[in-house]
N, C-alpha and C. Protein backbone atom coordinates (compact mmCIF):
# COMPACT_ATOMS: atom_id res chain seq x y z
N UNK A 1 172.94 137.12 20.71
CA UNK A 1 173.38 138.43 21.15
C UNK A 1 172.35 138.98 22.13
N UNK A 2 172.64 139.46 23.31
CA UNK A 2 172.05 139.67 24.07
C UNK A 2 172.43 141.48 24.79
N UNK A 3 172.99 142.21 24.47
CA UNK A 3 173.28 143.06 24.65
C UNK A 3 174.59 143.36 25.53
N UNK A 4 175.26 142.16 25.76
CA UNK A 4 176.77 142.68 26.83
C UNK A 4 177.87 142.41 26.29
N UNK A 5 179.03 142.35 27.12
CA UNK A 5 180.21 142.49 26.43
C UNK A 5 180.76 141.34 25.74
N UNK A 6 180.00 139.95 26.96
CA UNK A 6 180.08 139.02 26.07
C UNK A 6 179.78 138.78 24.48
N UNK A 7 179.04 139.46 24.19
CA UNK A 7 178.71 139.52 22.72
C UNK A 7 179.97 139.68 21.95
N UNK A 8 180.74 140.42 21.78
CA UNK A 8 182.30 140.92 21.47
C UNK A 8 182.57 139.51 21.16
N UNK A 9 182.60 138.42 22.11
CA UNK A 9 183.66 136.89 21.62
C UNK A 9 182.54 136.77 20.17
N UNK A 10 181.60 136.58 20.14
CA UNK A 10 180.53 136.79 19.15
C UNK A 10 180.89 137.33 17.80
N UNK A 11 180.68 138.38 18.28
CA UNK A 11 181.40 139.51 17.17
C UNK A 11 182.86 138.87 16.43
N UNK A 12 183.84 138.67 17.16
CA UNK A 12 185.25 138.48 16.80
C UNK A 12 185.32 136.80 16.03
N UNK A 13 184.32 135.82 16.53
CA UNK A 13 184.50 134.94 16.06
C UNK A 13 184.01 134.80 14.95
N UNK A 14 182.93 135.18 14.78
CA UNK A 14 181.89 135.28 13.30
C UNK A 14 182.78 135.79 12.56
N UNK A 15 183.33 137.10 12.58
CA UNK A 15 184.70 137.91 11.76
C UNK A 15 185.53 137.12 11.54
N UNK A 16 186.31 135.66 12.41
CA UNK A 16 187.42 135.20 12.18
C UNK A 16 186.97 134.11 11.09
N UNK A 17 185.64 133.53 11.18
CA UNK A 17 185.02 132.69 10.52
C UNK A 17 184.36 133.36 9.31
N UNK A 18 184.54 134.66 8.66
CA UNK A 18 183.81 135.02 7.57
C UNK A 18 185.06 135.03 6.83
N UNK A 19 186.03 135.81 7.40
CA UNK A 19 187.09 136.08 6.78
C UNK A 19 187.73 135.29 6.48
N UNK A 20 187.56 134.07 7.24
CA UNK A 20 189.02 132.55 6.59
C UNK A 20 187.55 132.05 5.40
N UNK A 21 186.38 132.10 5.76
CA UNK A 21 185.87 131.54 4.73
C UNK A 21 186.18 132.06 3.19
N UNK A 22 185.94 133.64 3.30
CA UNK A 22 186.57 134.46 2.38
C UNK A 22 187.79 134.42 1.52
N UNK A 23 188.74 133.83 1.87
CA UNK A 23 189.76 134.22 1.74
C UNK A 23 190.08 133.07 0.51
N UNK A 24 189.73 131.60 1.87
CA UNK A 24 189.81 130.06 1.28
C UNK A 24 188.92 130.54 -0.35
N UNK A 25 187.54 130.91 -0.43
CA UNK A 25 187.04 130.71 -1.72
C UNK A 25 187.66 131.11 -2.76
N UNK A 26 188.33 132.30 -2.35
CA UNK A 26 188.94 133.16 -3.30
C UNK A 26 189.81 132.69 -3.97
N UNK A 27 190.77 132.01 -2.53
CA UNK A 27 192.26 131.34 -3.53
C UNK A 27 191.33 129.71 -4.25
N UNK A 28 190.23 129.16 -4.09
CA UNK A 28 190.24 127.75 -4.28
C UNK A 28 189.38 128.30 -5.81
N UNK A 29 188.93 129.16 -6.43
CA UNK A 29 188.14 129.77 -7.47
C UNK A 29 189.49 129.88 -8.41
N UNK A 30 190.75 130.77 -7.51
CA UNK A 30 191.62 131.23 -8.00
C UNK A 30 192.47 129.89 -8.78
N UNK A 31 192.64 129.07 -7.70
CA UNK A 31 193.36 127.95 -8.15
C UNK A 31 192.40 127.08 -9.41
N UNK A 32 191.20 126.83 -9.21
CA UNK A 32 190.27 126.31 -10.33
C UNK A 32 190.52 127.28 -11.74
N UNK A 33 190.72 128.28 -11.58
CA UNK A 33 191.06 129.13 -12.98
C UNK A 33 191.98 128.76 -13.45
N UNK A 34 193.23 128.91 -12.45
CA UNK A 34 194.46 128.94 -13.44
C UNK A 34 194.61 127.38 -13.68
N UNK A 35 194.07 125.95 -12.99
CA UNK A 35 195.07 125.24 -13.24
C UNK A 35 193.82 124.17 -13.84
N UNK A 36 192.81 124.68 -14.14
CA UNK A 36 191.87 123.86 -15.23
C UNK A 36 191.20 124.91 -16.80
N UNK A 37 191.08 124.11 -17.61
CA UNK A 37 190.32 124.86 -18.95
C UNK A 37 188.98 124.49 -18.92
N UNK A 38 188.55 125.82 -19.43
CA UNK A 38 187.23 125.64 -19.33
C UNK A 38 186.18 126.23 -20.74
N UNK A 39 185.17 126.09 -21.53
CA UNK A 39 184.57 126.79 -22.36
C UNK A 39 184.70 128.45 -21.58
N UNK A 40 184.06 128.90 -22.83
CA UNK A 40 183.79 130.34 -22.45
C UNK A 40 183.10 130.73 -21.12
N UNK A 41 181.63 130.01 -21.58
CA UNK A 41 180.88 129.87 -20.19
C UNK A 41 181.13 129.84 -19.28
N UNK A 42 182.61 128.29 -18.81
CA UNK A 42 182.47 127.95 -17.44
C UNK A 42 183.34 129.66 -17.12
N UNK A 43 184.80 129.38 -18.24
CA UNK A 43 185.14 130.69 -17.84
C UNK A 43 184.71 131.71 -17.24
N UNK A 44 183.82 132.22 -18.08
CA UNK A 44 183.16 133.22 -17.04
C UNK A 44 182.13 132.97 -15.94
N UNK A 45 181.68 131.94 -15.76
CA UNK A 45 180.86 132.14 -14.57
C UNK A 45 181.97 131.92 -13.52
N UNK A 46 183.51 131.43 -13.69
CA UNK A 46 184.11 131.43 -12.61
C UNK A 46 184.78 132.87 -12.36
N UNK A 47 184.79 133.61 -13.23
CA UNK A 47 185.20 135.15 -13.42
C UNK A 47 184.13 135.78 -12.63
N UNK A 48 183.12 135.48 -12.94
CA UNK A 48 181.99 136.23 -12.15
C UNK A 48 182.35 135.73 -10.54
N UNK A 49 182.28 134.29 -10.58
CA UNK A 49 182.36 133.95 -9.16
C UNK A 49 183.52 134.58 -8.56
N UNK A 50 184.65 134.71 -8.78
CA UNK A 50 185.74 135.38 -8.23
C UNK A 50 185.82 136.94 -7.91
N UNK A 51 185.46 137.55 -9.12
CA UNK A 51 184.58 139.03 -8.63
C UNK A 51 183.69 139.10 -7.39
N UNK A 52 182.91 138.04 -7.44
CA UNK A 52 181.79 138.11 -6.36
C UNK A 52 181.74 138.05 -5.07
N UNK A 53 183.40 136.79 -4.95
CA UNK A 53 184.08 136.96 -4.03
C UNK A 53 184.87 138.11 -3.04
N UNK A 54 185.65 138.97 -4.20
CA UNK A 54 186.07 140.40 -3.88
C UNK A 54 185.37 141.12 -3.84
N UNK A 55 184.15 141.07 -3.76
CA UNK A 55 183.07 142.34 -3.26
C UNK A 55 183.07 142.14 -1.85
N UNK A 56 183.41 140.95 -1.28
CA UNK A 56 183.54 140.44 -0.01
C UNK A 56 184.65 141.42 1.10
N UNK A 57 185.17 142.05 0.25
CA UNK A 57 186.43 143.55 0.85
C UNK A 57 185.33 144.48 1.92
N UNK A 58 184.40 145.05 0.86
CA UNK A 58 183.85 145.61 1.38
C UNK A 58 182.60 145.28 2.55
N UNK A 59 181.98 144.10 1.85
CA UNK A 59 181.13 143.88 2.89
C UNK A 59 181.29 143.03 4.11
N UNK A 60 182.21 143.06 4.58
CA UNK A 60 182.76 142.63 5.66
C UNK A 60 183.25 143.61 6.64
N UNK A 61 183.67 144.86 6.00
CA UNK A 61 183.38 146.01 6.83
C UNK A 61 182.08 146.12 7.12
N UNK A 62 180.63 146.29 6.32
CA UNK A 62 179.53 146.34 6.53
C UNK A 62 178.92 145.65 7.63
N UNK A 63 179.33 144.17 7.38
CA UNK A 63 179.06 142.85 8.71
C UNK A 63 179.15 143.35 9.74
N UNK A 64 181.47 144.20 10.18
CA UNK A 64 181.40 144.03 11.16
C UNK A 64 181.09 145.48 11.48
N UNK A 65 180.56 146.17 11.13
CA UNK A 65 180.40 147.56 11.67
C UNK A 65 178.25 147.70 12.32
N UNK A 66 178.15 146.69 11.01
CA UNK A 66 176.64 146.50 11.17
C UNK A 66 176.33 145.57 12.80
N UNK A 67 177.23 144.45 13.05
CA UNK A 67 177.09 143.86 14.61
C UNK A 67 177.54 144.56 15.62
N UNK A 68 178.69 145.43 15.20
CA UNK A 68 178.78 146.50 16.38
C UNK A 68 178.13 147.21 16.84
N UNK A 69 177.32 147.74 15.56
CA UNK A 69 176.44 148.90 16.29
C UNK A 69 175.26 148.25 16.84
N UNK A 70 174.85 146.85 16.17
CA UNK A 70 173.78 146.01 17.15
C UNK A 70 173.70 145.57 18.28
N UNK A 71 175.35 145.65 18.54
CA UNK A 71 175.67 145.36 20.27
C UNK A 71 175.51 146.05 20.90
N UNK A 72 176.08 147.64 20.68
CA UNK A 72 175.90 148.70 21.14
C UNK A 72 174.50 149.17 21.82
N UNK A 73 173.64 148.78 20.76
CA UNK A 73 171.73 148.87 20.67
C UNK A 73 171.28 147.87 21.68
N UNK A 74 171.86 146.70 21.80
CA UNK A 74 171.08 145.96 22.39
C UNK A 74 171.90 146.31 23.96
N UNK A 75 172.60 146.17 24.11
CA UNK A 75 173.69 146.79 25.85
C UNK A 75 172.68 147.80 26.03
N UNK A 76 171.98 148.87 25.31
CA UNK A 76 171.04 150.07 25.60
C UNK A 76 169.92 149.45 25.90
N UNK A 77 169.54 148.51 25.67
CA UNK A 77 167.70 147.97 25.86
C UNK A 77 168.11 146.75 26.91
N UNK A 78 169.09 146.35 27.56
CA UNK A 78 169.53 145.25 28.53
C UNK A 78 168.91 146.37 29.31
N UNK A 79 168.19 145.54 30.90
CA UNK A 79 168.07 146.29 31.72
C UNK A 79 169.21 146.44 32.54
N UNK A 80 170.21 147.33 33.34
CA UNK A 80 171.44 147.02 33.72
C UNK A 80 171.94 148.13 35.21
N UNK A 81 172.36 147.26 36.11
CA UNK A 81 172.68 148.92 37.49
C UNK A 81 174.29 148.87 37.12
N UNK A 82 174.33 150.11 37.94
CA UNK A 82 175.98 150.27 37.52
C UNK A 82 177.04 149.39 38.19
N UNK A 83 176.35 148.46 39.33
CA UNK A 83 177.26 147.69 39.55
C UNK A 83 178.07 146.37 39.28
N UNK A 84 177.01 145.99 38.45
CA UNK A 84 177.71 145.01 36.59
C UNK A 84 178.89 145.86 36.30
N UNK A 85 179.17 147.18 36.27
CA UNK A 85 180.32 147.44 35.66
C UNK A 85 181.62 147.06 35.90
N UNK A 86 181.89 146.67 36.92
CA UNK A 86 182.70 145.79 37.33
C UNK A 86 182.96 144.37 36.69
N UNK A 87 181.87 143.59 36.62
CA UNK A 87 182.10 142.67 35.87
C UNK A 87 182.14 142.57 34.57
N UNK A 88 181.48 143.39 34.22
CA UNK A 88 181.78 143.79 32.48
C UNK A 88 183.71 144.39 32.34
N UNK A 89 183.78 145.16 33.09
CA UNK A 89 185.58 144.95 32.89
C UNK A 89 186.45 144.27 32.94
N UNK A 90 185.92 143.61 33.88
CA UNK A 90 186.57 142.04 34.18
C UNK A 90 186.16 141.15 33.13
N UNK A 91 185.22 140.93 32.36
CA UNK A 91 184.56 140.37 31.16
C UNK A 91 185.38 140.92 29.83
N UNK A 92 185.78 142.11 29.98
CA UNK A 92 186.53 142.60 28.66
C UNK A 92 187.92 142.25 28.90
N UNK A 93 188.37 142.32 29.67
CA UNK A 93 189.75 141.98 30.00
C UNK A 93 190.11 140.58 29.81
N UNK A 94 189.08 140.17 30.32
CA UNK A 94 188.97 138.32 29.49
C UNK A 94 189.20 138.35 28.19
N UNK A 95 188.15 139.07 27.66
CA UNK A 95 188.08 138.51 25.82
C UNK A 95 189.79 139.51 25.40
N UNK A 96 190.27 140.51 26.03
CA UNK A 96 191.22 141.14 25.89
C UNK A 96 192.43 140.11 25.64
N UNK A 97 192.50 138.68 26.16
CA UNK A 97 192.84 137.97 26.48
C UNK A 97 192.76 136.87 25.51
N UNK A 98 191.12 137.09 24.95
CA UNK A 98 190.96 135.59 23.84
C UNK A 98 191.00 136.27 22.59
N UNK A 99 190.51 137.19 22.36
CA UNK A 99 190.65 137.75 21.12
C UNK A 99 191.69 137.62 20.29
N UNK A 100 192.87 138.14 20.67
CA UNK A 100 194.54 138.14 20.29
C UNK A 100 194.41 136.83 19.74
N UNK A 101 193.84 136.03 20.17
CA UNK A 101 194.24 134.40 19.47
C UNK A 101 193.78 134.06 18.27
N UNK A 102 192.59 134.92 17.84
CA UNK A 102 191.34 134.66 17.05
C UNK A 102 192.65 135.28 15.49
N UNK A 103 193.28 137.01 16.19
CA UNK A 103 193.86 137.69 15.52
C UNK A 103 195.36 136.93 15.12
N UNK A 104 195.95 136.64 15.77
CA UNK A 104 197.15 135.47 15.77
C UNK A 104 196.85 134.64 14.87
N UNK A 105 195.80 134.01 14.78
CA UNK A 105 195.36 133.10 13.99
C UNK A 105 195.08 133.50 12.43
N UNK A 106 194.42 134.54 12.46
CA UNK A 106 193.97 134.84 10.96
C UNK A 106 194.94 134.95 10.17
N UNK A 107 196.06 136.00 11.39
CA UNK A 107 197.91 136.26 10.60
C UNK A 107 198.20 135.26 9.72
N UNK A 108 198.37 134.06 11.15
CA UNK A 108 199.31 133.02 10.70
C UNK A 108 198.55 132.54 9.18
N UNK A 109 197.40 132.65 9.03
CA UNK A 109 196.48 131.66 8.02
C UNK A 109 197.06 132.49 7.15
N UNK A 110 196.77 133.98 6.91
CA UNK A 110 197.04 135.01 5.72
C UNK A 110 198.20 135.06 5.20
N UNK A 111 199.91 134.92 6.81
CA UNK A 111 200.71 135.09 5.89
C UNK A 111 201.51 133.33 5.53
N UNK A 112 200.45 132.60 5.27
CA UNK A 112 200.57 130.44 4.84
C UNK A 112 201.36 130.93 2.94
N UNK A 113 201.88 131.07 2.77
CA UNK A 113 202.45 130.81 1.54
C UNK A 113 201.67 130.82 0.08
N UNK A 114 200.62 129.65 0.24
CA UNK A 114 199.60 129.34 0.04
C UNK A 114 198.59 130.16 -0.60
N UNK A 115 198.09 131.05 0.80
CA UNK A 115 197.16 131.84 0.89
C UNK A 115 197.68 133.48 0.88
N UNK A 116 198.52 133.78 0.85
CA UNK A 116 198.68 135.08 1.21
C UNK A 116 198.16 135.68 0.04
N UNK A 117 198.89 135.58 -1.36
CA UNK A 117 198.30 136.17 -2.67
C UNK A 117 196.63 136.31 -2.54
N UNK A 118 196.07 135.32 -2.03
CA UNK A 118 194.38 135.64 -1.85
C UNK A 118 194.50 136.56 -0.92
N UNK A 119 195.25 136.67 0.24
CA UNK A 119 194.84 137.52 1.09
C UNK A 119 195.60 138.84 1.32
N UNK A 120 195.86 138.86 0.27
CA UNK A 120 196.46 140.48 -0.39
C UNK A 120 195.18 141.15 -1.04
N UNK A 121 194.85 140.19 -1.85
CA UNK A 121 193.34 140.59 -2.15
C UNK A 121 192.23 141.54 -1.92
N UNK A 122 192.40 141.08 -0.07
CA UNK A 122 191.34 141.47 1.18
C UNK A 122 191.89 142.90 1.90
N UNK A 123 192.38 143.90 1.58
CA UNK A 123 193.10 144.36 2.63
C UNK A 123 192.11 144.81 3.71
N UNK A 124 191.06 145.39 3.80
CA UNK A 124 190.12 145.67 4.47
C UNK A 124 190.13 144.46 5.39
N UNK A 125 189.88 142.87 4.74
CA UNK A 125 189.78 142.10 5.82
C UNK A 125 190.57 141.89 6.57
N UNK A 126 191.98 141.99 6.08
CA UNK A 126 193.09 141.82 7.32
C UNK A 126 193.23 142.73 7.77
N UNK A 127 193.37 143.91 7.29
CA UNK A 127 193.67 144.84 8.61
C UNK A 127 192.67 144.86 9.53
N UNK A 128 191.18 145.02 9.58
CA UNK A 128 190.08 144.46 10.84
C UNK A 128 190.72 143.48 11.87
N UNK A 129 190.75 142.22 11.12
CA UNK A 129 190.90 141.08 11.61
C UNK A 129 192.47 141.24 12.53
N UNK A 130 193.55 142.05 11.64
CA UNK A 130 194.68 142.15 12.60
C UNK A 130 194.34 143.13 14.02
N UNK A 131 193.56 144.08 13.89
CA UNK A 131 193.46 145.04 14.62
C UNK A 131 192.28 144.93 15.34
N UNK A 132 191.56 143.61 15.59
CA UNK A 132 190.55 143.12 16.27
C UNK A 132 190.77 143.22 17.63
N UNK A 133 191.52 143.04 18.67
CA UNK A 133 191.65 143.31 19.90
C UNK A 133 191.71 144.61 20.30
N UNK A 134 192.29 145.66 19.42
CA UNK A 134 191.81 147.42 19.00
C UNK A 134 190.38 147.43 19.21
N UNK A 135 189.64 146.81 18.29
CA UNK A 135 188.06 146.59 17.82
C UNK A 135 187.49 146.70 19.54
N UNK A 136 187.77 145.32 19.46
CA UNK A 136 186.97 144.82 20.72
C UNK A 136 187.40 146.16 21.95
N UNK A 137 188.55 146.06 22.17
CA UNK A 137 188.35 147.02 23.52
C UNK A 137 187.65 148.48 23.21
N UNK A 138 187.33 148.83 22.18
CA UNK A 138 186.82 150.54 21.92
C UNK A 138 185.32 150.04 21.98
N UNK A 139 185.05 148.95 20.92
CA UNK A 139 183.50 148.80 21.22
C UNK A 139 183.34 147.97 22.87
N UNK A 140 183.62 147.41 22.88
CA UNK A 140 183.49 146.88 25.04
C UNK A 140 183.26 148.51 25.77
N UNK A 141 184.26 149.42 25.44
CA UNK A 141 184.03 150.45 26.39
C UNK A 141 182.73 150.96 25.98
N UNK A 142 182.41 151.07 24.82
CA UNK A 142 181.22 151.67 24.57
C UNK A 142 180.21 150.79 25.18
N UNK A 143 180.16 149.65 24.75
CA UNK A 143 178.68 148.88 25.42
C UNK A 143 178.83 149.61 26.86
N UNK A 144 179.65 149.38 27.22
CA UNK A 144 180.32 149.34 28.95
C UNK A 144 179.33 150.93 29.44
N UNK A 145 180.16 151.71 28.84
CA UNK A 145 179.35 153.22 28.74
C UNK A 145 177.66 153.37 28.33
N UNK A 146 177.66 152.80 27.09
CA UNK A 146 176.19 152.78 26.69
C UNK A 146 175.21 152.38 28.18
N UNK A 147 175.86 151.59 29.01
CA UNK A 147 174.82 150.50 29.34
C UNK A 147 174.82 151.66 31.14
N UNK A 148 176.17 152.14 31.49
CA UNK A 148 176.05 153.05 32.44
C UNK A 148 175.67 154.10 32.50
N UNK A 149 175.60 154.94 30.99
CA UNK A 149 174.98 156.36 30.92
C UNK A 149 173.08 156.27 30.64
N UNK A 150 172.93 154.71 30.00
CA UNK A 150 171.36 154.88 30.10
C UNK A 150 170.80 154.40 31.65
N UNK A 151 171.96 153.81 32.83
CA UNK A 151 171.23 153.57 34.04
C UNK A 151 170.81 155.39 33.93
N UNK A 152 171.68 155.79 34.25
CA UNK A 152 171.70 157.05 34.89
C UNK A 152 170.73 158.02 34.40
N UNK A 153 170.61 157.93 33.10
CA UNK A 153 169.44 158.56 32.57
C UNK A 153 167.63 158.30 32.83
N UNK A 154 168.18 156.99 33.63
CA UNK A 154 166.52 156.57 34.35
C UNK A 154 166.43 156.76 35.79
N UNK A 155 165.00 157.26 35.80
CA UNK A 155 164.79 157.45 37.43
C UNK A 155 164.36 156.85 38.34
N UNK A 156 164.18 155.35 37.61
CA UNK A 156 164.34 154.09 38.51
C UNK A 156 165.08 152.85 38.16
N UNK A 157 165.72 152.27 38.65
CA UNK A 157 166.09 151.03 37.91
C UNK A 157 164.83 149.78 37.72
């Protein structure tokens, strides 16, 4: 991460890759419960493990709210003139472009037959993950902004 908009494909992919990881453990814990016996023990340490899993709701908001605002921070400490801004729009309009696929993708995985019951689970994670090209273009404008309102605030480049 380097502070620009490129960071965003960054952002969106790590999210598409936490969340299918997420999702998979949940149902493969889920499926180990119901369709093996176990002592008390294993029982519960797979009870625990599956809980531990669904704490994963929340901190995945945390993840992606915690890299946003690190992008945001670092676009502020990039040294930058305002005439990158141009290409930074043209740069968002790209990922405007790749993102949707990342989001397409998670759909198709969440609503697999399979998987959906796990990923009813998550609602926090799918709705992010559906509404990721939302994501990306509000935080892009901000880097975008961040990075033109601190030229301007300096009295030299």
């Amino acid at each position: 991460m380097k502070g620009g908009v490129w960071d965003l494909l960054f952002l969106a992919l790590s999210m598409f890759m936490l969340g299918f990881g997420i999702i998979i453990a949940y149902h493969i814990i889920t499926q180990v419960i119901a369709t093996t016996s176990f002592g008390s023990v294993g029982a519960g340490v797979l009870t625990n493990a599956q809980s531990a899993v669904a704490t994963f709701n929340l901190g995945f908001t945390i993840i992606f709210v915690g890299l946003a605002i690190a992008t945001i921070m670092l676009a502020y400490m990039v040294p930058s003139h305002p005439i990158f801004i141009v290409t930074g729009i043209m740069t968002l309009i790209v990922l405007m472009v790749i993102i949707p696929i990342f989001s397409n993708a998670f759909a198709d995985i969440t609503t697999d037959t399979q998987l959906s019951t796990a990923a009813a689970s998550f609602p926090i994670v799918t709705y992010i993950m559906d509404s990721m090209p939302l994501w990306t273009a509000v935080i892009g404008m901000m880097v975008l902004i961040v990075m033109y309102v601190k030229w301007r605030n300096q009295s030299t480049y």
